[in-house]
Protein backbone atom coordinates (compact mmCIF):
# COMPACT_ATOMS: atom_id res chain seq x y z
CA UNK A 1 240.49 89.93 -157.19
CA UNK A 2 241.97 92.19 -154.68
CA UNK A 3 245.82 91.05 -153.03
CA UNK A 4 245.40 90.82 -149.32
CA UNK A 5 248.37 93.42 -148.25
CA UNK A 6 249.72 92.41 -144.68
CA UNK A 7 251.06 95.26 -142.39
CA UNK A 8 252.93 95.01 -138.84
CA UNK A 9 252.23 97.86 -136.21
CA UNK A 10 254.76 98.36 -133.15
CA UNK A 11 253.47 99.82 -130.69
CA UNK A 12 254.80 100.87 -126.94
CA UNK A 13 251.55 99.92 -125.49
CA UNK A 14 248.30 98.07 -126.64
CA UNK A 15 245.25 97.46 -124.63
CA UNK A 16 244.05 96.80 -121.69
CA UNK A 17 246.78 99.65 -120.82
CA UNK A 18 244.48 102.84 -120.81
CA UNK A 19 245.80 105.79 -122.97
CA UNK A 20 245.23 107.42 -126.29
CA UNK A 21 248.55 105.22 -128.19
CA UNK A 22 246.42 101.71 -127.19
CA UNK A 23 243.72 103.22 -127.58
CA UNK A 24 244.83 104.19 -131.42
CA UNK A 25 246.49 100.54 -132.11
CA UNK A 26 243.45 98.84 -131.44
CA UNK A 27 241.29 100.83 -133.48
CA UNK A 28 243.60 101.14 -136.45
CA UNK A 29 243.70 97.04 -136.32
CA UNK A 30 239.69 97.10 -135.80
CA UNK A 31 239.82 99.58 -139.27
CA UNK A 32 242.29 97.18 -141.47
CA UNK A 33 240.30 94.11 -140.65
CA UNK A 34 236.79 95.02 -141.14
CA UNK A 35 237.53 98.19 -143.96
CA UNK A 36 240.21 97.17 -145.92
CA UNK A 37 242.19 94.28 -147.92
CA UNK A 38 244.72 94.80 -145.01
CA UNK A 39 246.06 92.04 -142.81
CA UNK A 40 247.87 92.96 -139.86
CA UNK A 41 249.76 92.10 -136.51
CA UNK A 42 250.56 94.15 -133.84
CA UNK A 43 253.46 93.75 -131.94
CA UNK A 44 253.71 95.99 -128.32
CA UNK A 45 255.63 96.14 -125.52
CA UNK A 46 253.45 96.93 -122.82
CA UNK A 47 249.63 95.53 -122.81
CA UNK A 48 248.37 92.97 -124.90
CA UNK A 49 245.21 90.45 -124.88
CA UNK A 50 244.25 89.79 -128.33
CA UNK A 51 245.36 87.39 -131.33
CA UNK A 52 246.21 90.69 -133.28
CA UNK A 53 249.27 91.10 -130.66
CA UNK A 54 252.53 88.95 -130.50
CA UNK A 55 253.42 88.68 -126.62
CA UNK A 56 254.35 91.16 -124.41
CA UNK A 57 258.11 92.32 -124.20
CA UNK A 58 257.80 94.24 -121.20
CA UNK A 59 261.65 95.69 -122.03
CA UNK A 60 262.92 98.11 -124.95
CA UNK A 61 265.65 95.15 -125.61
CA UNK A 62 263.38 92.77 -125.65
CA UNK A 63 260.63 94.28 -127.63
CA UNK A 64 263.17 95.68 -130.34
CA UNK A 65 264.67 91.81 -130.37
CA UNK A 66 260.85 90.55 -130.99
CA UNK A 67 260.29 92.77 -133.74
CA UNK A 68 263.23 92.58 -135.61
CA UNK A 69 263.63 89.20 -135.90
CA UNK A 70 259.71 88.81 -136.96
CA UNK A 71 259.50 91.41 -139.24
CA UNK A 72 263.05 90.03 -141.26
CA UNK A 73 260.91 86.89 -141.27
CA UNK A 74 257.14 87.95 -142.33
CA UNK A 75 258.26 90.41 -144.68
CA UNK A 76 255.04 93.14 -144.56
CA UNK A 77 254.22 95.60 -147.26
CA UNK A 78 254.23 98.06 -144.41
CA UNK A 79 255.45 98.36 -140.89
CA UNK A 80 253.64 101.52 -138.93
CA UNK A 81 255.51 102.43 -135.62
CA UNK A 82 253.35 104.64 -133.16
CA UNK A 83 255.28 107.00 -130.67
CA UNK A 84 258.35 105.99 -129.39
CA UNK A 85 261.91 105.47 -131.40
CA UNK A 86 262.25 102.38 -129.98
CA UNK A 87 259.09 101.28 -131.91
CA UNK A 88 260.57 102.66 -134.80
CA UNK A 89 264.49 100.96 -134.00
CA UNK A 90 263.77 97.64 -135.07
CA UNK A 91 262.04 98.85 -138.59
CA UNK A 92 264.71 101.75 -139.47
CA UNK A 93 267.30 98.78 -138.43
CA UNK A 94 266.18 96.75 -141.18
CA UNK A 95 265.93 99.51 -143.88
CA UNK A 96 269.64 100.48 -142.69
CA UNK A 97 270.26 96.98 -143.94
CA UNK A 98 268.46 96.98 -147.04
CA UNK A 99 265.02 95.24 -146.25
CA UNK A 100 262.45 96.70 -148.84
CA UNK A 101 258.89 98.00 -147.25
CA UNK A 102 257.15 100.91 -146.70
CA UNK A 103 258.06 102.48 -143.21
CA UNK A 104 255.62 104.91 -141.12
CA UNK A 105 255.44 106.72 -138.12
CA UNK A 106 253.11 108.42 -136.00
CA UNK A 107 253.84 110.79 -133.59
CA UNK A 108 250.71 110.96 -130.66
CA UNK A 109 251.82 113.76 -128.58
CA UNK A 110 254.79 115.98 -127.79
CA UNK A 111 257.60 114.60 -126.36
CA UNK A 112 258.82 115.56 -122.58
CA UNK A 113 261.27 118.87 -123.02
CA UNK A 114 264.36 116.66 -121.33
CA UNK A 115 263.34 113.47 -123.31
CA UNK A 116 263.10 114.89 -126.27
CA UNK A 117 266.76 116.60 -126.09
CA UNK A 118 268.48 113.74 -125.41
CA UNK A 119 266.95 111.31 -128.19
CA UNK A 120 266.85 114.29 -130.76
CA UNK A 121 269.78 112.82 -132.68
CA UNK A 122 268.39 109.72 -132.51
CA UNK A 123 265.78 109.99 -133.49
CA UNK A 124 265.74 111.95 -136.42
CA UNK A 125 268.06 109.30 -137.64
CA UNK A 126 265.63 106.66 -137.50
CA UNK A 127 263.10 109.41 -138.74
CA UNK A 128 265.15 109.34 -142.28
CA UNK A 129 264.30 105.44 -143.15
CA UNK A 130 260.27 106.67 -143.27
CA UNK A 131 258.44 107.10 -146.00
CA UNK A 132 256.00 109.01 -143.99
CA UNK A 133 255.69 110.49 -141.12
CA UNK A 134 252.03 111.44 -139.04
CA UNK A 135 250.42 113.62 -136.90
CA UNK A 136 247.47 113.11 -135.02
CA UNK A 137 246.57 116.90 -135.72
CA UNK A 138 247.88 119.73 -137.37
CA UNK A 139 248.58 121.35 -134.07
CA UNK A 140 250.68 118.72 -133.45
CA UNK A 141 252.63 119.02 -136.77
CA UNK A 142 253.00 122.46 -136.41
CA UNK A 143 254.80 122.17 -132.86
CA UNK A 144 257.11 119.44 -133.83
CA UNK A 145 257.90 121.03 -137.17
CA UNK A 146 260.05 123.48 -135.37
CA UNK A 147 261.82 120.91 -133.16
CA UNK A 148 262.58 118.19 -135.32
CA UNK A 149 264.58 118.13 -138.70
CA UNK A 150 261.70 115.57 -140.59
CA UNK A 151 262.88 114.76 -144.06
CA UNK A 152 259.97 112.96 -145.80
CA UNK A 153 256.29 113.27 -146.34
CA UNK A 154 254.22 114.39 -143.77
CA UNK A 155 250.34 113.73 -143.19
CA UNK A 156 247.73 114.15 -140.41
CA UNK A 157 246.36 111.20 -139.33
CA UNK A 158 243.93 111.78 -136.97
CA UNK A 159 242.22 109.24 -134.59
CA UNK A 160 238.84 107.20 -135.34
CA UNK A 161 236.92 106.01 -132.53
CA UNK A 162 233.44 103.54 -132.65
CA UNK A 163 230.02 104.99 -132.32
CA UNK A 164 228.39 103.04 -129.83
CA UNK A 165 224.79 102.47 -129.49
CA UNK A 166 223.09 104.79 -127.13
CA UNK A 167 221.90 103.39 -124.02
CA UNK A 168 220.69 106.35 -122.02
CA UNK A 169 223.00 109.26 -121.02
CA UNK A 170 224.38 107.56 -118.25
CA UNK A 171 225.37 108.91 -115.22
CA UNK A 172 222.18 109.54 -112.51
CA UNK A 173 220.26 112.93 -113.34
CA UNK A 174 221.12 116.72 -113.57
CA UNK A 175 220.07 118.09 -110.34
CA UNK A 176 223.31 118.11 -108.77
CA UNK A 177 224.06 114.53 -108.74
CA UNK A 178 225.82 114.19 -111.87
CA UNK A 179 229.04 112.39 -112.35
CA UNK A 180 231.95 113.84 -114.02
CA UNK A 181 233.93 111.70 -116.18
CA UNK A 182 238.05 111.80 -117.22
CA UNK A 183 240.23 109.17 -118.28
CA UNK A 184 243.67 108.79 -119.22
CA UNK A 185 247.06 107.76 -118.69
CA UNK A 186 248.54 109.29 -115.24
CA UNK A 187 251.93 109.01 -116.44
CA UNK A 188 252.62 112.32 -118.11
CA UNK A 189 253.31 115.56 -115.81
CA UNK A 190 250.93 117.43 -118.52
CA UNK A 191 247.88 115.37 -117.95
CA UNK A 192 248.47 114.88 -114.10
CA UNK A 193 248.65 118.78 -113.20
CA UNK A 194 245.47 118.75 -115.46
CA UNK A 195 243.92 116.28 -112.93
CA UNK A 196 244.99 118.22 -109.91
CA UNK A 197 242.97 121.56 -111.62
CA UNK A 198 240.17 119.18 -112.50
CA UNK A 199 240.26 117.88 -108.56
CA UNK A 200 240.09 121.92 -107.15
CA UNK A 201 237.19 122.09 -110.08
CA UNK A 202 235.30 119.88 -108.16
CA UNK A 203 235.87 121.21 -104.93
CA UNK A 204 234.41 124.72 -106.08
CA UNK A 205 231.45 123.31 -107.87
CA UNK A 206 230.42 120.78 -104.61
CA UNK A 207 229.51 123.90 -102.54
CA UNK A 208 226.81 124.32 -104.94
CA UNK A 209 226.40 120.54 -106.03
CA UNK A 210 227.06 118.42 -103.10
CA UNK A 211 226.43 115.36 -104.66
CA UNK A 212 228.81 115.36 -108.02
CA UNK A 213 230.84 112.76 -108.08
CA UNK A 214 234.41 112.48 -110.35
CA UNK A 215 235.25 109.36 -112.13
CA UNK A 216 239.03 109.34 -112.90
CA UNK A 217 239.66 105.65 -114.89
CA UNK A 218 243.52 105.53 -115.93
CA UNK A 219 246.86 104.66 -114.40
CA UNK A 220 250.48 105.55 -114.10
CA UNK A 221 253.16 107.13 -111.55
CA UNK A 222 251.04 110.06 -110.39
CA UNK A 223 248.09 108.06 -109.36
CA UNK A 224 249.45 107.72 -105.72
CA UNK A 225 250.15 111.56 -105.74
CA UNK A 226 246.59 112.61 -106.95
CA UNK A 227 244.65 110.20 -104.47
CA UNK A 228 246.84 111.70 -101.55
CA UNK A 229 245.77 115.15 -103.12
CA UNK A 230 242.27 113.93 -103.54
CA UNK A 231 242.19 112.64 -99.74
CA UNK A 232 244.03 115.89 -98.43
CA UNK A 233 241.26 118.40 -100.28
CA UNK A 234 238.45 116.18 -98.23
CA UNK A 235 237.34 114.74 -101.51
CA UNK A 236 237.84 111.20 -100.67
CA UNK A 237 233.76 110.49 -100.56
CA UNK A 238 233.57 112.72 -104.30
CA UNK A 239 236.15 111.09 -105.99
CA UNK A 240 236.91 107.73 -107.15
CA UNK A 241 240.24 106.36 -108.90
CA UNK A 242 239.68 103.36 -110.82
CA UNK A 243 243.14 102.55 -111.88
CA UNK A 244 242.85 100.77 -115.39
CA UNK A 245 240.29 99.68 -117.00
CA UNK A 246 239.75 96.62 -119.43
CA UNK A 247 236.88 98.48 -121.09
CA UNK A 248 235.46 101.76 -121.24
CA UNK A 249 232.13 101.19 -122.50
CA UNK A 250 230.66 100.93 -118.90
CA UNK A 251 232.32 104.18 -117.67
CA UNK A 252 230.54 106.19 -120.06
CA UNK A 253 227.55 104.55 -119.25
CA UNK A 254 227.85 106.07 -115.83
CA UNK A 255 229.15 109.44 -116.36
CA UNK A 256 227.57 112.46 -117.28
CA UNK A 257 229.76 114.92 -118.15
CA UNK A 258 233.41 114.25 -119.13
CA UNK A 259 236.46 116.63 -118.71
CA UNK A 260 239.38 116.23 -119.86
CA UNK A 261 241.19 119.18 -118.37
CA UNK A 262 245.17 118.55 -119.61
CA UNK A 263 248.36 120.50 -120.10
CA UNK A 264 249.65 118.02 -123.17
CA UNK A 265 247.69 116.48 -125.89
CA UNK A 266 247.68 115.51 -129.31
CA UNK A 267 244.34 114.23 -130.32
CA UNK A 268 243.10 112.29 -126.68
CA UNK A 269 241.13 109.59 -128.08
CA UNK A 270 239.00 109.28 -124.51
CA UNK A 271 237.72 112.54 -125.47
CA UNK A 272 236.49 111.40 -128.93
CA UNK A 273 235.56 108.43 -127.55
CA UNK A 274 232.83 110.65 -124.90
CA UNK A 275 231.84 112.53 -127.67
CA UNK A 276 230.89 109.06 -129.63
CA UNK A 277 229.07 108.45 -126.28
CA UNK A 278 227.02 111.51 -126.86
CA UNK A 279 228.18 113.31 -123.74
CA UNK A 280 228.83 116.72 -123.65
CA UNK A 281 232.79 117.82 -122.86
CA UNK A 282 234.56 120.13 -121.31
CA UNK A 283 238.04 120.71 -122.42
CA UNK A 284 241.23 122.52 -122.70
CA UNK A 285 242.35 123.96 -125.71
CA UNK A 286 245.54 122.31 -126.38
CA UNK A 287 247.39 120.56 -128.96
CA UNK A 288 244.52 119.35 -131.55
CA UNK A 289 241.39 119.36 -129.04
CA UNK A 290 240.54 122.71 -131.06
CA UNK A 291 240.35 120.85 -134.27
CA UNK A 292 237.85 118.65 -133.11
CA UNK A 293 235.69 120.56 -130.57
CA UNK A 294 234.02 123.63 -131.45
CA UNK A 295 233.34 125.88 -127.91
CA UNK A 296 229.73 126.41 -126.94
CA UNK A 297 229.12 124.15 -130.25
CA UNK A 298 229.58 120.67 -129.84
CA UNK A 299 231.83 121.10 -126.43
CA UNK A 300 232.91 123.97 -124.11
CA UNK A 301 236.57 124.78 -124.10
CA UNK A 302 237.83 126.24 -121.21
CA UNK A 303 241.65 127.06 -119.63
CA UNK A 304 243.00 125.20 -117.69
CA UNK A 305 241.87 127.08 -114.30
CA UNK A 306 239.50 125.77 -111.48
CA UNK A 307 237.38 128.52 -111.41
CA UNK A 308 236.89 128.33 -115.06
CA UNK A 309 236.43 124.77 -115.32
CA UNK A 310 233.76 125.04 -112.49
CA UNK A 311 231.93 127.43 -114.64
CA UNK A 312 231.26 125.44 -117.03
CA UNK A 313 230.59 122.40 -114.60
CA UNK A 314 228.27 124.84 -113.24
CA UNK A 315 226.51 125.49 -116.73
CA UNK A 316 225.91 122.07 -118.01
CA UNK A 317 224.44 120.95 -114.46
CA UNK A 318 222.25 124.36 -114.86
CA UNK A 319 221.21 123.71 -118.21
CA UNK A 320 220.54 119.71 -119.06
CA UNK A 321 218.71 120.48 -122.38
CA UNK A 322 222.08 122.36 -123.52
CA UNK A 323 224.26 119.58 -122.37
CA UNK A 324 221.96 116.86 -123.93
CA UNK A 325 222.19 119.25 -127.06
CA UNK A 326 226.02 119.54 -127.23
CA UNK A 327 226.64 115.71 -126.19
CA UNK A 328 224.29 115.35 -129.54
CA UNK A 329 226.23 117.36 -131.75
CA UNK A 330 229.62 115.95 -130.51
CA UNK A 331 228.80 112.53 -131.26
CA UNK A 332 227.61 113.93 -134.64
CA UNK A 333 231.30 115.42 -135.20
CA UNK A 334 232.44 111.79 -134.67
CA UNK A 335 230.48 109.99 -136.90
CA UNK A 336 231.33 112.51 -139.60
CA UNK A 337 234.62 112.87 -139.18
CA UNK A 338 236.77 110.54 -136.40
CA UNK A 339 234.73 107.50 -137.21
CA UNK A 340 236.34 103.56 -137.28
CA UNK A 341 235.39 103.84 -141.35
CA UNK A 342 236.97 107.30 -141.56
CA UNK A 343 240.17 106.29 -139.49
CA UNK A 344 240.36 103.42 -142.28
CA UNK A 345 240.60 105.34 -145.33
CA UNK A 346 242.64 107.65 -144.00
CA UNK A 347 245.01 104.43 -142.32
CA UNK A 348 245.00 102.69 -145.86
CA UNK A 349 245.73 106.08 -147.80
CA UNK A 350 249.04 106.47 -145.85
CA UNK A 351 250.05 103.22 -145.65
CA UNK A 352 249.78 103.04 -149.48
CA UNK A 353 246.39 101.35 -150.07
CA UNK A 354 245.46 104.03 -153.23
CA UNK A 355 242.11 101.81 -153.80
């Protein structure tokens, strides 16, 4: 009889907080349960409406507090921090002072330029109590590789996603009419100035389309900026910002296209999460976005320029059996290789589960 094996994840954010780290959490606990001998409790700081999740700390000292104190009293197999140090402080803490378990951590994306100067020291520090430390893609290795001093294993973890049922493609038809799809945190400069390319996009295609129609679902300190930039490039009756959402599943229901047009990425799970949905995506080729999306294949990768990204707007409205085609193939890629059962092995092979 297989040992249930219990694990703790810390997390800076859990769900309903819309972004590719929740996003992550949620499915990795979804994985353990239902794919593995795992149990496991997720502790975050920000977001948080599930058993799986012990409160909400809202602050770094109270969230480190939390943690500490519960994982000196469950004592897992295996604590996995996602992201930020101080999701890894209260775990390296404890290994400091001799606690025995098995210590990983995933980084999702790369860190801002001035951020990651001043917490360098830290924390490759912290960095030295892992047994392992993840990528979401090997882009994403390679980058860090040269900024950090990392001084244990290494492995790519990347993100698993569900395969929903198919419902229809969603949005209303392909003669002009369709709606484009992005969501994401609007927190990071790297996926805002995306936004604002994605936003002049628009503009360009809508002489040609007049009734497309951009869904941006996501939240964060530039979503005052973009609205006023939305509002001042007379978009205000083509775009709509619907600040965070609970679920997702109905927003790809209505869109048609999704485009995730971004300056700094990892792995974005919203864009696996589309191609799940079996809808075709445009995207730019940054961080690990190559690794999953093959151009003119299962997705069309494009810079990050509004004349290029309305070019391939242009295209998929122009040519509905190719973007049916390519939405099918993407959600193939998922199911073969960013699945919920895939994300578990992969999960329970780095977190020591050799079954």
């Amino acid at each position: 009889m297989t040992t249930s094996r219990y694990a703790v994840i810390l997390t800076p954010y859990a769900l309903p907080h819309i972004g590719g780290v929740s996003s992550f959490v949620h499915n990795e606990a979804t994985a353990l349960r239902e794919h593995s001998e795992w149990n496991c409790t997720v502790i975050a700081m920000n977001g948080g409406t599930t058993t799986t999740i012990i409160g909400r700390a809202r602050s770094i000292p109270r969230f480190v507090l939390k943690a500490f104190f519960h994982l000196l009293e469950a004592k897992p197999d295996v604590v996995h921090a996602h992201s930020h140090w101080y999701a890894l402080l209260p775990a390296a803490l404890l290994k400091f002072l001799g606690s025995h378990f098995r210590l990983v951590f995933s980084f999702h994306t790369m860190p801002p330029a001035n951020r990651f100067v001043r917490f360098r020291v830290l924390l490759e520090t912290l960095l030295s109590k892992c047994d392992c430390v993840t990528y979401v893609s090997k882009a994403l290795e390679r980058k860090m590789s040269g900024e950090l001093d990392v001084r244990t294993n290494r492995a790519i973890l990347h993100p698993g996603v569900p395969v929903p049922e198919l419902e229809g493609q969603g949005g209303t038809n392909w003669s002009g009419h369709a709606v484009v799809g992005f969501a994401g945190p609007l927190t990071w400069d790297g996926k805002a100035l995306g936004v604002t390319v994605l936003l002049d996009a628009i503009r360009l295609v809508r002489t040609e389309h007049p009734g497309v129609k951009l869904l941006i679902a996501g939240s964060g300190k530039y979503e005052p900026l973009l609205r006023r930039e939305a509002k001042v490039k007379g978009l205000e009756a083509s775009v709509a910002f619907l600040g965070s959402v609970p679920s997702l599943a109905e927003f790809w229901r209505r869109i048609s296209i999704y485009a995730h047009i971004s300056f700094q990425e990892g792995l974005p799970l919203s864009l696996l999460e589309a191609m799940a949905a079996g809808k075709p995506v445009i995207a730019t080729p940054v961080g690990g976005i190559p690794e999953a999306i093959s151009d003119g294949e299962n997705g069309i990768l494009v810079e990050p320029d509004p004349n290029a990204v309305a070019q391939a707007l242009r295209h998929l409205l122009g040519n509905p059996a190719k973007a049916d085609k390519i939405g099918g193939l993407a959600r193939l890629t998922v199911e073969e290789r960013f699945s919920i059962r895939t994300l578990a092995l992969d999960v329970s092979r780095v977190l020591g589960d050799l079954r």
